[in-house]
C-alpha atoms as a PDB file:
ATOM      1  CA  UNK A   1       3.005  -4.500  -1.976  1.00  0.00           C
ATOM      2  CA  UNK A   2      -0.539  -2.718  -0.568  1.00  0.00           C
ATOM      3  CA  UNK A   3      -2.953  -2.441  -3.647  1.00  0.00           C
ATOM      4  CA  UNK A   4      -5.957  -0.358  -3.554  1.00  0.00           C
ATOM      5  CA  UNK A   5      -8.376   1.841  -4.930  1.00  0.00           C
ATOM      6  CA  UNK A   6      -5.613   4.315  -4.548  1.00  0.00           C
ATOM      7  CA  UNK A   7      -2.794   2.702  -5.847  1.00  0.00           C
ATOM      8  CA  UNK A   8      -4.870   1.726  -8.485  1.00  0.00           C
ATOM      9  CA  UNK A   9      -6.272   5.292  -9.487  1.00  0.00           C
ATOM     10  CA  UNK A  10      -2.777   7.020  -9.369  1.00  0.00           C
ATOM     11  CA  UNK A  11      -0.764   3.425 -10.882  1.00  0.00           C
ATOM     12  CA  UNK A  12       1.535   4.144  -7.703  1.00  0.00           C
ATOM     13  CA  UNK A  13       2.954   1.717  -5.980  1.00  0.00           C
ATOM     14  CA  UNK A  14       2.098   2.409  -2.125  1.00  0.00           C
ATOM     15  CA  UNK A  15      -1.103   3.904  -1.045  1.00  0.00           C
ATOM     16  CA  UNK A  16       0.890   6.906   0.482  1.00  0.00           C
ATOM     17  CA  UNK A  17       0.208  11.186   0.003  1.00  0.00           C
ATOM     18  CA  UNK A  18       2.564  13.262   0.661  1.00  0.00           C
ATOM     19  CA  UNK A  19       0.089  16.255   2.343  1.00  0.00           C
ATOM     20  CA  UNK A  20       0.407  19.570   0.314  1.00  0.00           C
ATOM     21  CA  UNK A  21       2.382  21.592   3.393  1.00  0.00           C
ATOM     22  CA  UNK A  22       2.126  25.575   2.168  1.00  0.00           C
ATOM     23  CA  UNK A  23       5.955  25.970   1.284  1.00  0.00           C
ATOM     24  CA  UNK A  24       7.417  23.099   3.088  1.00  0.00           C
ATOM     25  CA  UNK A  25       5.841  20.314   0.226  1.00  0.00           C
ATOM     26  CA  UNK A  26       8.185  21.964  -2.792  1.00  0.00           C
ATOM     27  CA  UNK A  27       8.916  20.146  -5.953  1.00  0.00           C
ATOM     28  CA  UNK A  28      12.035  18.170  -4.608  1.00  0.00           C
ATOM     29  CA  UNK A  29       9.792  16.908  -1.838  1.00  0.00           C
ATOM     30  CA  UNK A  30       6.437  16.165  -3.985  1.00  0.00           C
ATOM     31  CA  UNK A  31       9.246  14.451  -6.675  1.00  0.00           C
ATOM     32  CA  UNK A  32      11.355  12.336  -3.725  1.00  0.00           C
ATOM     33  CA  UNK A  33       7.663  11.049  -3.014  1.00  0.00           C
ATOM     34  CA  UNK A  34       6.434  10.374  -6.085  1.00  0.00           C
ATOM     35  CA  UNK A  35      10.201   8.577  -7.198  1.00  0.00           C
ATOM     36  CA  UNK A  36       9.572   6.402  -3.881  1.00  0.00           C
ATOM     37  CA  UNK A  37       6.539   4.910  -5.253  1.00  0.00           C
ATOM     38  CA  UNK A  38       3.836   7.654  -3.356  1.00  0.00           C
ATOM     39  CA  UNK A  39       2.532  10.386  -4.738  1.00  0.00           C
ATOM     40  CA  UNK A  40       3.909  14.099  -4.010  1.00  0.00           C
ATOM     41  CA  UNK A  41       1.885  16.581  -3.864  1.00  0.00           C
ATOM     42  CA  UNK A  42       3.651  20.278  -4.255  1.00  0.00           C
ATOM     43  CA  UNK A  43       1.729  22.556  -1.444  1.00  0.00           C
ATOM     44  CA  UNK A  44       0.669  26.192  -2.870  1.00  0.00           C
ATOM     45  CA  UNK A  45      -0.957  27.283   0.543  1.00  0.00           C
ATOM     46  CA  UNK A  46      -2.338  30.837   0.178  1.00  0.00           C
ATOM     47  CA  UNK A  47      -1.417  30.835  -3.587  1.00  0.00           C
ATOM     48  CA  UNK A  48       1.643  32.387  -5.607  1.00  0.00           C
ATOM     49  CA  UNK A  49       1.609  31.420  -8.866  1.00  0.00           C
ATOM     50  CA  UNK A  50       5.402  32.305  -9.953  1.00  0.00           C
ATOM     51  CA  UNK A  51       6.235  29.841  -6.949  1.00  0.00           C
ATOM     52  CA  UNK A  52       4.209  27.328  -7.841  1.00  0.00           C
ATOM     53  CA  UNK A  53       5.464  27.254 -11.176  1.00  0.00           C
ATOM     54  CA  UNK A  54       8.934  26.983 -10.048  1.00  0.00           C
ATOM     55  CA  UNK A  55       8.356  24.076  -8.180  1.00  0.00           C
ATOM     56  CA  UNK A  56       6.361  22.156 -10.985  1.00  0.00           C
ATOM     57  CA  UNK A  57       9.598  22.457 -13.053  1.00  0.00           C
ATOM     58  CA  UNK A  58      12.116  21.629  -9.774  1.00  0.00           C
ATOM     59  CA  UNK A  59       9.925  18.140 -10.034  1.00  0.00           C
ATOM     60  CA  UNK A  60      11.522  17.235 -13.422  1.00  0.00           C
ATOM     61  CA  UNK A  61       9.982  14.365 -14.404  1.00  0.00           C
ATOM     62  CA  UNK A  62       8.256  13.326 -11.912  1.00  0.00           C
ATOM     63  CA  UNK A  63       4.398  12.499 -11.859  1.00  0.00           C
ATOM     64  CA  UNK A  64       3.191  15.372  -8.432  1.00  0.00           C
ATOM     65  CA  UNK A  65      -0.142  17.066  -7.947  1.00  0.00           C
ATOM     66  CA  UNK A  66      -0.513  20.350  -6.101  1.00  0.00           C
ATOM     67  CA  UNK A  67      -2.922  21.676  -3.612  1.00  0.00           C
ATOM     68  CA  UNK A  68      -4.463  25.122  -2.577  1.00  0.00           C
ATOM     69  CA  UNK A  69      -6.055  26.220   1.049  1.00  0.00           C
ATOM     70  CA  UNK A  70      -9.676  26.624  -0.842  1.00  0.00           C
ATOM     71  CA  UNK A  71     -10.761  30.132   0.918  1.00  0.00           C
ATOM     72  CA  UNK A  72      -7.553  31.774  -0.685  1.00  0.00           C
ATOM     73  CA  UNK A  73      -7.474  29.871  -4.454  1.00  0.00           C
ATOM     74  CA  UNK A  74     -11.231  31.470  -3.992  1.00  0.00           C
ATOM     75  CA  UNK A  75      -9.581  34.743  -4.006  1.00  0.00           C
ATOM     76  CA  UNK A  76      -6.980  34.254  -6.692  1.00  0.00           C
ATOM     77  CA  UNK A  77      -8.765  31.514  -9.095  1.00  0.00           C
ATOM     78  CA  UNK A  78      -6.910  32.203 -12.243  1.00  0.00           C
ATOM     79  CA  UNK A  79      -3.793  29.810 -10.048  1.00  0.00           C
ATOM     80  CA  UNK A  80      -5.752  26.626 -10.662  1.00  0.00           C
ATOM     81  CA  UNK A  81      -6.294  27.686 -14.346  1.00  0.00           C
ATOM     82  CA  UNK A  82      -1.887  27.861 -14.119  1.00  0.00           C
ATOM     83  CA  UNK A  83      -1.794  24.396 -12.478  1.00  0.00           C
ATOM     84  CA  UNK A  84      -4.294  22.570 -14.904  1.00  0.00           C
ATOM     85  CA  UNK A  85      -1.608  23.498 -17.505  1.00  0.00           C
ATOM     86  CA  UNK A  86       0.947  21.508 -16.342  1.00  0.00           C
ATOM     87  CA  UNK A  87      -1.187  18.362 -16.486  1.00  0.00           C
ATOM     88  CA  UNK A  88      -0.698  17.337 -12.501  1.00  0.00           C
ATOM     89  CA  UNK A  89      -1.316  14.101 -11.211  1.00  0.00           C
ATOM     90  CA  UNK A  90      -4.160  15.337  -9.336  1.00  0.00           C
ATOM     91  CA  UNK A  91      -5.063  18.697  -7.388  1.00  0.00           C
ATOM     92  CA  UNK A  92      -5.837  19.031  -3.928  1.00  0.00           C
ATOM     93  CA  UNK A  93      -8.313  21.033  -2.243  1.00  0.00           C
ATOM     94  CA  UNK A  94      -9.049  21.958   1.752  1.00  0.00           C
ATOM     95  CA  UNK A  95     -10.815  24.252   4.168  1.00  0.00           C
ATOM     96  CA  UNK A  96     -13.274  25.556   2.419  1.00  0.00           C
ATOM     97  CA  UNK A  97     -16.270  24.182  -0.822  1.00  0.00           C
ATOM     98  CA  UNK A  98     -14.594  23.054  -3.544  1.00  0.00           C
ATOM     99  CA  UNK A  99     -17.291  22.118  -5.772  1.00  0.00           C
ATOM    100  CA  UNK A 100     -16.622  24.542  -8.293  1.00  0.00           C
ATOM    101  CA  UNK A 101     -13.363  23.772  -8.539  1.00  0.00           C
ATOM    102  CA  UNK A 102     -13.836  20.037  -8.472  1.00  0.00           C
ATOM    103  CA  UNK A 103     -15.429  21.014 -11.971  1.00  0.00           C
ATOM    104  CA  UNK A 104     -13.095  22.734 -13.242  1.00  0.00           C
ATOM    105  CA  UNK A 105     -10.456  19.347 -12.938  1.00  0.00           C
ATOM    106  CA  UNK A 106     -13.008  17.335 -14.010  1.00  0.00           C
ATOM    107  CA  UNK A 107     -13.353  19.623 -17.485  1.00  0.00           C
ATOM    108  CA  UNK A 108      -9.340  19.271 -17.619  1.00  0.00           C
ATOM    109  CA  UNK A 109      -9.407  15.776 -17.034  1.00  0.00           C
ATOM    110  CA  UNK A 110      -7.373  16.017 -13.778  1.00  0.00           C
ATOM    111  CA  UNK A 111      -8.550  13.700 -10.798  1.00  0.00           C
ATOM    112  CA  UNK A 112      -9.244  15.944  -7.786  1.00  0.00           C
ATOM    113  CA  UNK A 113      -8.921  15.721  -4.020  1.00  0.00           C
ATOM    114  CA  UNK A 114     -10.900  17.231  -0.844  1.00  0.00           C
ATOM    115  CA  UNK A 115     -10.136  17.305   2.284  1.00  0.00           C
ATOM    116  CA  UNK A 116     -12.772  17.402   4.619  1.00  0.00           C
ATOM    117  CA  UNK A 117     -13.054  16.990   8.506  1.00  0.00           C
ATOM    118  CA  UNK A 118     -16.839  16.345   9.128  1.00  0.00           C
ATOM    119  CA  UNK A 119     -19.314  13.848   8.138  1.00  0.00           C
ATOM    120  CA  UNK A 120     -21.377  16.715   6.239  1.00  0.00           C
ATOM    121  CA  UNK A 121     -18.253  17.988   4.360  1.00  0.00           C
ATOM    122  CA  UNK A 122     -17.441  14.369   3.275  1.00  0.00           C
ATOM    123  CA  UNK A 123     -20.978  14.281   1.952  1.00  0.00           C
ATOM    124  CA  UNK A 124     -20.762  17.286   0.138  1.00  0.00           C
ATOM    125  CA  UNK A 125     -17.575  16.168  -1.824  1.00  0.00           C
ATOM    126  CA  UNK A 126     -19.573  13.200  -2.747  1.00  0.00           C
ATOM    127  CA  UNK A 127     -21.876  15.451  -4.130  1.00  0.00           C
ATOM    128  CA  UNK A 128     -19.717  17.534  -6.046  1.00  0.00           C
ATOM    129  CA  UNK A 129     -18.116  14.108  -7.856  1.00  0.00           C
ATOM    130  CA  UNK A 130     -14.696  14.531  -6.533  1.00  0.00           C
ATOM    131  CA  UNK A 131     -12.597  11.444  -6.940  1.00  0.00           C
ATOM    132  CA  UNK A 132     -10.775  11.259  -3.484  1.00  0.00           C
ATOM    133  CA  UNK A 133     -11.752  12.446  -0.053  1.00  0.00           C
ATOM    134  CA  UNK A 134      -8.774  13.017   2.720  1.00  0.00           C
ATOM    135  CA  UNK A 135     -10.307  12.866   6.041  1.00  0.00           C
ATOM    136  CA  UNK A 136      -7.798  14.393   8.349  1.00  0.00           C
ATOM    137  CA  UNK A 137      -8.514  13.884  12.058  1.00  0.00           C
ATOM    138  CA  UNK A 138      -7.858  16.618  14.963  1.00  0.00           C
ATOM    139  CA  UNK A 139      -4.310  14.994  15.627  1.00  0.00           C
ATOM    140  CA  UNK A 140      -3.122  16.819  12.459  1.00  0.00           C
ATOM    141  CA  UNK A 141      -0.619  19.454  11.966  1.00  0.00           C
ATOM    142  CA  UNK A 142      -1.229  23.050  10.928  1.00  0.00           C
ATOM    143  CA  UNK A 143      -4.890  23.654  10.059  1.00  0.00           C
ATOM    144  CA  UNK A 144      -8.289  21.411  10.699  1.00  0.00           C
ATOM    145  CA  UNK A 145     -10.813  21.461  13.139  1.00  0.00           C
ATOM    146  CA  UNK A 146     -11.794  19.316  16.659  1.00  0.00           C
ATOM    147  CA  UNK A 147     -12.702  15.484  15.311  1.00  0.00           C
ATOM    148  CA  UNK A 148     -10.486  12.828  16.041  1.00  0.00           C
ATOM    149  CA  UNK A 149      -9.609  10.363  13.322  1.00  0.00           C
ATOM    150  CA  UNK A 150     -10.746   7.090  14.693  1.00  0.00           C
ATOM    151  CA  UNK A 151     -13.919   7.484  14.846  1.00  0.00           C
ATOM    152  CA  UNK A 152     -14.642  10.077  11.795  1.00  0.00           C
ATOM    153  CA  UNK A 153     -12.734   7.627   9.477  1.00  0.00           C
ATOM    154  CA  UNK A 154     -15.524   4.982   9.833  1.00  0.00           C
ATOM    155  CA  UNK A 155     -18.011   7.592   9.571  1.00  0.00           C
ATOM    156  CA  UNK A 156     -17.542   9.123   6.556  1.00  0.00           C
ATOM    157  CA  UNK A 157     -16.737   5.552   5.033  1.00  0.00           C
ATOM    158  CA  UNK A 158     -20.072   4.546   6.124  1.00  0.00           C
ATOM    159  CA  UNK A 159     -21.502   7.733   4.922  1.00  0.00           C
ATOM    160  CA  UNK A 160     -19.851   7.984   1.136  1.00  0.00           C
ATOM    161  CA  UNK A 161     -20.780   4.392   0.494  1.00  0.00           C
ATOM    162  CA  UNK A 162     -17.879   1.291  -0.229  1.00  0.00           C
ATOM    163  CA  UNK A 163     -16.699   2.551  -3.549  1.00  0.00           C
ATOM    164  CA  UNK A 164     -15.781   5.761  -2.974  1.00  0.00           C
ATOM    165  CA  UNK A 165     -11.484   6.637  -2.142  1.00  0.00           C
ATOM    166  CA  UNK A 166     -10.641   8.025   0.962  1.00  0.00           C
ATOM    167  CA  UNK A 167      -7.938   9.086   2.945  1.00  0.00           C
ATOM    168  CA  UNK A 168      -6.563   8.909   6.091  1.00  0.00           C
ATOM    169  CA  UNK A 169      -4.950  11.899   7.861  1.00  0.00           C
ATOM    170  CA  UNK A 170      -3.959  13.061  11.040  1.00  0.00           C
ATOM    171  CA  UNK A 171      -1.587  11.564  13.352  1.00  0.00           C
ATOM    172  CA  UNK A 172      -0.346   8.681  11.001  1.00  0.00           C
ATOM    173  CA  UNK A 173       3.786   8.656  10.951  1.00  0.00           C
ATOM    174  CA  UNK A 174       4.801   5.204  10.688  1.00  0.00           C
ATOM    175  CA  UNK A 175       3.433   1.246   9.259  1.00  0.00           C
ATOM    176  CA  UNK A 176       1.015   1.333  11.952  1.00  0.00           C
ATOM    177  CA  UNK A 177      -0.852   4.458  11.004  1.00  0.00           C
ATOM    178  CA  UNK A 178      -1.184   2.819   7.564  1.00  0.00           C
ATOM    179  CA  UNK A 179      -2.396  -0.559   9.113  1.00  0.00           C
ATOM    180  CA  UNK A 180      -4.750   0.830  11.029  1.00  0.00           C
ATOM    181  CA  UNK A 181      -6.163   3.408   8.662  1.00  0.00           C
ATOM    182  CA  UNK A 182      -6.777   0.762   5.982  1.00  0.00           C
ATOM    183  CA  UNK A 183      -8.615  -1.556   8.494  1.00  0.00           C
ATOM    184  CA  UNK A 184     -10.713   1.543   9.821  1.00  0.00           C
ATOM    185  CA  UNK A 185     -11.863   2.200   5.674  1.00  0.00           C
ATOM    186  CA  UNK A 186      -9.020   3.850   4.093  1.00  0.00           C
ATOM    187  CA  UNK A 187      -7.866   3.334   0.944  1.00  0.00           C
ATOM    188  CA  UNK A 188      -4.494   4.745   1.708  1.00  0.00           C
ATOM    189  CA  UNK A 189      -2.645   7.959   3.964  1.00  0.00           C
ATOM    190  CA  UNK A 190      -1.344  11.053   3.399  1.00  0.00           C
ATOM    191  CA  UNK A 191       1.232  12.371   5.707  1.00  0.00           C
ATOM    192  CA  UNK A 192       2.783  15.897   6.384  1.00  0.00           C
ATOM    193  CA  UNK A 193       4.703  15.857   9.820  1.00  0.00           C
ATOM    194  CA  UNK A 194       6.813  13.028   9.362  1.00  0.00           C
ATOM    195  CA  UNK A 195       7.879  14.389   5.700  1.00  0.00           C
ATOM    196  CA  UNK A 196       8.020  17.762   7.562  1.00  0.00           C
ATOM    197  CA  UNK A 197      11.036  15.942   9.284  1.00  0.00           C
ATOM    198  CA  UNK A 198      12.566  14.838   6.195  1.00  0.00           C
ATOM    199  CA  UNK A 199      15.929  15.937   3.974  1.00  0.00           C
ATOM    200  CA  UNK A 200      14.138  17.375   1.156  1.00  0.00           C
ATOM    201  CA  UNK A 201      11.477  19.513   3.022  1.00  0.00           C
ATOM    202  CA  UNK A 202      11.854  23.153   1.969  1.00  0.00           C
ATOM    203  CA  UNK A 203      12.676  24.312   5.683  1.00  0.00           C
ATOM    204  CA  UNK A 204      14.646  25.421   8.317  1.00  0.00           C
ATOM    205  CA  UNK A 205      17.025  22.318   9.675  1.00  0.00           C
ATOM    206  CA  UNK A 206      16.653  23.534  12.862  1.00  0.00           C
ATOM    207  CA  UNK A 207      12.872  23.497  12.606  1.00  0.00           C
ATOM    208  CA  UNK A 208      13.069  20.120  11.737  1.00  0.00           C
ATOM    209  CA  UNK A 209      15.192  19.298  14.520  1.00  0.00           C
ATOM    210  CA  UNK A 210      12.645  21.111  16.759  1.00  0.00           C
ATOM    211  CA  UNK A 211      10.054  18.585  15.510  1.00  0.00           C
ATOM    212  CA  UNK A 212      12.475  15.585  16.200  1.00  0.00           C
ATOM    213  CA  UNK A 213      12.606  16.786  20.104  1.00  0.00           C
ATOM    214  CA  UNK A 214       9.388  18.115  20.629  1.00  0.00           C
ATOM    215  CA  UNK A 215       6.669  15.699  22.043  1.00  0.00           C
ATOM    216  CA  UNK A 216       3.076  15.441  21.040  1.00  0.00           C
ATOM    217  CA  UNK A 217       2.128  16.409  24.158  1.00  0.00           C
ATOM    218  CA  UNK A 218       3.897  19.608  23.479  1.00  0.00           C
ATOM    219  CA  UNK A 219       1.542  20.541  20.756  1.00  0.00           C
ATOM    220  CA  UNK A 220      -1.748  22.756  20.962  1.00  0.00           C
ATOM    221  CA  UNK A 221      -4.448  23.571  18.340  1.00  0.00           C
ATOM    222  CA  UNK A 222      -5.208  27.259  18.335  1.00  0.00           C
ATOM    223  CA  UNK A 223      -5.528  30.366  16.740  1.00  0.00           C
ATOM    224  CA  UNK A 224      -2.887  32.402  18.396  1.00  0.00           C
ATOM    225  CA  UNK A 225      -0.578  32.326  15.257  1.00  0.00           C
ATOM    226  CA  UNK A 226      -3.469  33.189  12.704  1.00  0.00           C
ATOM    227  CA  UNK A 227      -3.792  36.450  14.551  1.00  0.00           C
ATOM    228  CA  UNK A 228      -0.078  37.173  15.259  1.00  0.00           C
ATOM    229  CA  UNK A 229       0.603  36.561  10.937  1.00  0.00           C
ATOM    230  CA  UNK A 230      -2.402  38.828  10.315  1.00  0.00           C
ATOM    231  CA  UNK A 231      -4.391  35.651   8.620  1.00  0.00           C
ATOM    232  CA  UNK A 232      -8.024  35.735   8.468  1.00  0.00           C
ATOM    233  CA  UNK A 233      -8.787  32.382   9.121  1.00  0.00           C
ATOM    234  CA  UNK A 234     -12.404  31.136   9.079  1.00  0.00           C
ATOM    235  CA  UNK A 235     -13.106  30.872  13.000  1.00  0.00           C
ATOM    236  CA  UNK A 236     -13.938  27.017  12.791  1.00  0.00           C
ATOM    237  CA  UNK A 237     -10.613  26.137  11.773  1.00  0.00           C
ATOM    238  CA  UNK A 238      -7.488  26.410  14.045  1.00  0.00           C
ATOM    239  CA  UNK A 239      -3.754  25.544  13.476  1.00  0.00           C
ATOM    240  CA  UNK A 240      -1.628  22.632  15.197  1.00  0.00           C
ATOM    241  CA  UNK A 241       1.266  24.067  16.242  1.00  0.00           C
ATOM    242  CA  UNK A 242       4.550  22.994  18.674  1.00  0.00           C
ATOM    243  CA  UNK A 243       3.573  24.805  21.767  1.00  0.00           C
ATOM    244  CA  UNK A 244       5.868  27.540  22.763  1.00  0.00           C
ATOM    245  CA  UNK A 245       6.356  30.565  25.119  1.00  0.00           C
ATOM    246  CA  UNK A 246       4.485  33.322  22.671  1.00  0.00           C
ATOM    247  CA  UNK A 247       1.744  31.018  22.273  1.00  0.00           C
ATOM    248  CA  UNK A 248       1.270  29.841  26.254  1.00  0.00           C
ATOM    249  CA  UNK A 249       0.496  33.843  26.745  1.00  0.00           C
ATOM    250  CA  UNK A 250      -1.907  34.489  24.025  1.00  0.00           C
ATOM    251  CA  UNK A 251      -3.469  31.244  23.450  1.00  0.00           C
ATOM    252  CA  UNK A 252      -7.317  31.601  25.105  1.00  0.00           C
ATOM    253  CA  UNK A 253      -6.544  35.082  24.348  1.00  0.00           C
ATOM    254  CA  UNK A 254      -6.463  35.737  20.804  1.00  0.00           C
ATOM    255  CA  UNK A 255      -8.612  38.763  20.866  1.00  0.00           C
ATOM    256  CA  UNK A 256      -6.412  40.813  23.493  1.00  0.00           C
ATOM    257  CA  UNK A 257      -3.696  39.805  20.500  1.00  0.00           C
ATOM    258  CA  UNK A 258      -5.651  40.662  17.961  1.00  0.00           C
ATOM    259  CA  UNK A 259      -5.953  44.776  19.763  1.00  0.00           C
ATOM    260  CA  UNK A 260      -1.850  44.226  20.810  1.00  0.00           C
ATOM    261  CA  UNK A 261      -0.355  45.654  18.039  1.00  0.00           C
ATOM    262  CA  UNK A 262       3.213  45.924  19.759  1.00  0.00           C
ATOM    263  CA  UNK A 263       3.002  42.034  20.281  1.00  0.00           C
ATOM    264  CA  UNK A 264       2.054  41.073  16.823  1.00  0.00           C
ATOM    265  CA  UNK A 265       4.923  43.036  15.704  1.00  0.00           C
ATOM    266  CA  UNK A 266       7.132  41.260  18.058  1.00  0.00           C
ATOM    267  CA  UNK A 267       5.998  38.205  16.659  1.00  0.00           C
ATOM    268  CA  UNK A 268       6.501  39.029  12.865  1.00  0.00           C
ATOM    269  CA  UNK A 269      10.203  40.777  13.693  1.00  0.00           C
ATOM    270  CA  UNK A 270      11.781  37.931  15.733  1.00  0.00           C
ATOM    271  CA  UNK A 271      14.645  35.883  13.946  1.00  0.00           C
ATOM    272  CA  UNK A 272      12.970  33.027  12.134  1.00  0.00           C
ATOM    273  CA  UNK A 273      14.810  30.590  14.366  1.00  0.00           C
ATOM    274  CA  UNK A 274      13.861  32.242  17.491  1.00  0.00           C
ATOM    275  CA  UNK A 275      11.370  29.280  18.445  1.00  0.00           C
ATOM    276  CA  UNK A 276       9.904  30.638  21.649  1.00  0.00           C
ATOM    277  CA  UNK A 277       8.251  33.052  19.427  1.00  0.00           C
ATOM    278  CA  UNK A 278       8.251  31.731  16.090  1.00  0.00           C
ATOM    279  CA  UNK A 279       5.463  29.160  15.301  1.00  0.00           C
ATOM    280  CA  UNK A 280       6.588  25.459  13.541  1.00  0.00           C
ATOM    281  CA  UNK A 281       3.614  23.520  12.221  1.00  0.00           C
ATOM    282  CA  UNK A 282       3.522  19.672  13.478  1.00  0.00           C
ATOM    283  CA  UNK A 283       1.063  17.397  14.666  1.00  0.00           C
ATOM    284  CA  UNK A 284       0.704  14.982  17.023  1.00  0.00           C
ATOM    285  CA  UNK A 285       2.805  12.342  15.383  1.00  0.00           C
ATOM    286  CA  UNK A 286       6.171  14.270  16.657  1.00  0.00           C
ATOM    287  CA  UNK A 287       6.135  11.306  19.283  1.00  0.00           C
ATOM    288  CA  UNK A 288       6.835   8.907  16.251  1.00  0.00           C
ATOM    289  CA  UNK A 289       9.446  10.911  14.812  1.00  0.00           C
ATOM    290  CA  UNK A 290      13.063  10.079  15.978  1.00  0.00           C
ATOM    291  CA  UNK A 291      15.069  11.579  13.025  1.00  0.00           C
ATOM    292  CA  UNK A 292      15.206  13.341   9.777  1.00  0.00           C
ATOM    293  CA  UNK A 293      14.869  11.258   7.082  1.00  0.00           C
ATOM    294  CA  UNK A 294      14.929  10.947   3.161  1.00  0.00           C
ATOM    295  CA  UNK A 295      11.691  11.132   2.034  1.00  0.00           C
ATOM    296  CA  UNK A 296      11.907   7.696   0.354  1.00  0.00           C
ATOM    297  CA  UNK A 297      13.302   6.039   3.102  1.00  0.00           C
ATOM    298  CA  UNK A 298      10.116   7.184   5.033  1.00  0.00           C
ATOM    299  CA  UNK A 299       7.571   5.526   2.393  1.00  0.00           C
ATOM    300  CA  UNK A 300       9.672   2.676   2.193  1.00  0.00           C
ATOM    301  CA  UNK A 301       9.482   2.194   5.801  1.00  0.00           C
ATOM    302  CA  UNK A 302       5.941   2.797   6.613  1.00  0.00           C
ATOM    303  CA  UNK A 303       5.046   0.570   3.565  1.00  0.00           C
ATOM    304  CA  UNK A 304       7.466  -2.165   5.417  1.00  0.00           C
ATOM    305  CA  UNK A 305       5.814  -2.007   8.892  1.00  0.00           C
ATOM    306  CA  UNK A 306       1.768  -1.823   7.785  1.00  0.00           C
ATOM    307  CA  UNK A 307       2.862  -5.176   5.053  1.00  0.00           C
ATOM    308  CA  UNK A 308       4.137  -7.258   8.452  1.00  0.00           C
ATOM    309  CA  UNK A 309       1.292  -5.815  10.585  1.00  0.00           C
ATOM    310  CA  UNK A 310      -0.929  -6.715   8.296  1.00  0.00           C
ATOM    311  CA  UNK A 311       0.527  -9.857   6.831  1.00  0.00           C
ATOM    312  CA  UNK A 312       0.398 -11.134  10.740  1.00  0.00           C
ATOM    313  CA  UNK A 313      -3.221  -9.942  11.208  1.00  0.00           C
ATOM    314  CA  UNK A 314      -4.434 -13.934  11.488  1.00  0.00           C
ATOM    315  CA  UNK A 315      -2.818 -14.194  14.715  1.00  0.00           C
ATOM    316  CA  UNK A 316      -5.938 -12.478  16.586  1.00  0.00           C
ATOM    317  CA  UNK A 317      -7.891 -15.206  14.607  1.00  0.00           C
ATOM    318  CA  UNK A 318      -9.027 -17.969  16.831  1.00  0.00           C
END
């Protein structure tokens, strides 16, 4: 077993997130976590509160957390007020300052989450008290901004002082990604792409597949599919996305899209398995992915890898 501040905060058993994924992180997912000794954490995106509630009940009786994109719960606050009700493990909160809301968890007793993707951001979350900061690197899927993980990690580790949790995310799929994160100042991971590609994600098969045979090379960060959806975005943050034919043409330029109203209704009536058009969400870590998986079986297996990578660490020792 990996003990630390994490595992220790949550009583889990592996220092291991499932990421909140809008949709895709549903309560069988955040549950097959959670039952593998991780934590799940159910992903409520843009906010529907009838969904959300759904999903805390599909978890049973499993111990999950939930997580909002910040911007939008800012629009619709009354949905952490539902989720505080259910008592979650923890909440979640990115893009966008959370401080009010880290308040509002600490009144409930809840432990709370940020995710931030600069130095200044981690320092703000600091600030605000929040119990756990996710630092989530460049190489992520769907939405963050342009800093790569190795070297922010550190940073913000050096910046929020030794006692405070973080987490690593961004291009971690596998033992290694855990290994290395902890050695860099982590306290644990979260993942999203590699559960993404797993048997309880609420998806598509075939957009799971997709992510199985796609390459990381084959990804791009951009804004193409903000504009196509109709999503007003904040402009520093842009979306990690398989790269495909509708985004080659209008990535670099998204404000010829943005005028094209023909095209973004092309985009929003294609089949949703039409994958030339239609965007899937992964991150760089596709190149680590070589199936779909149980969810367990993934924790299980990552935990595996980082305990012999680590437990062989003293051969670099002279």
């Amino acid at each position: 077993m990996i003990r630390t501040r994490l595992t220790e905060k949550f009583d889990i058993e592996h220092p291991i997130l499932l990421a909140p994924m809008d949709k895709v992180s549903d309560g069988a997912l955040a549950a097959a976590v959670t039952a593998a000794g991780g934590l799940g954490l159910i992903g409520g995106g843009y906010g529907d509160g009838s969904w959300m509630l759904e999903q805390f009940i599909a978890a049973k009786n499993q111990r999950v957390g939930a997580g909002f994109i910040t911007w939008a719960l800012a629009e619709k606050p009354h949905l952490l007020d539902l989720c505080l009700e259910r008592k979650p493990a923890a909440m979640i909160f990115a893009f966008g300052d959370a401080t009010e809301f880290v308040a509002k968890c600490r009144d409930a007793d809840v432990p709370s989450i940020w995710q931030v993707h600069r130095v200044e951001q981690a320092r703000q979350a600091l600030a605000a008290g929040v119990d756990v900061i996710v630092v989530q690197g460049q190489e992520a899927g769907g939405h963050g901004m342009d800093r790569g993980l190795t070297a922010l990690l550190p940073a913000v580790r050096d910046a929020v002082g030794p006692e405070q949790i973080i987490v690593a995310a961004g291009g971690i799929g596998d033992g290694r990604g855990l290994a290395g994160a902890l050695m860099l100042g982590a306290d644990g991971v979260m993942m999203g792409t590699r559960f993404w590609a797993s048997e309880e994600a609420n998806g598509l098969e075939s957009a799971k597949t997709h992510l199985v045979e796609t390459q990381g090379d084959d990804t791009v960060r951009t804004k193409v599919f903000d504009v196509a959806r109709g999503l007003d975005w904040p402009w520093h943050f842009s979306g990690r996305v398989l790269h495909n034919d509708y985004s080659r043409r209008w990535h670099g330029d998204e404000g010829a899209l943005q005028a094209n109203d023909a095209e973004r209704a092309r985009y929003n009536s294609a089949e949703a398995e039409d994958y030339t058009t239609r965007v899937v969400i992964g991150g760089e870590v596709v190149d680590l992915i070589d199936a779909i998986k149980p969810a367990g079986e993934i924790v299980t297996q990552t935990v595996a890898q980082a305990q012999d990578l680590l437990a062989g660490a003293p051969r670099y020792l002279v």
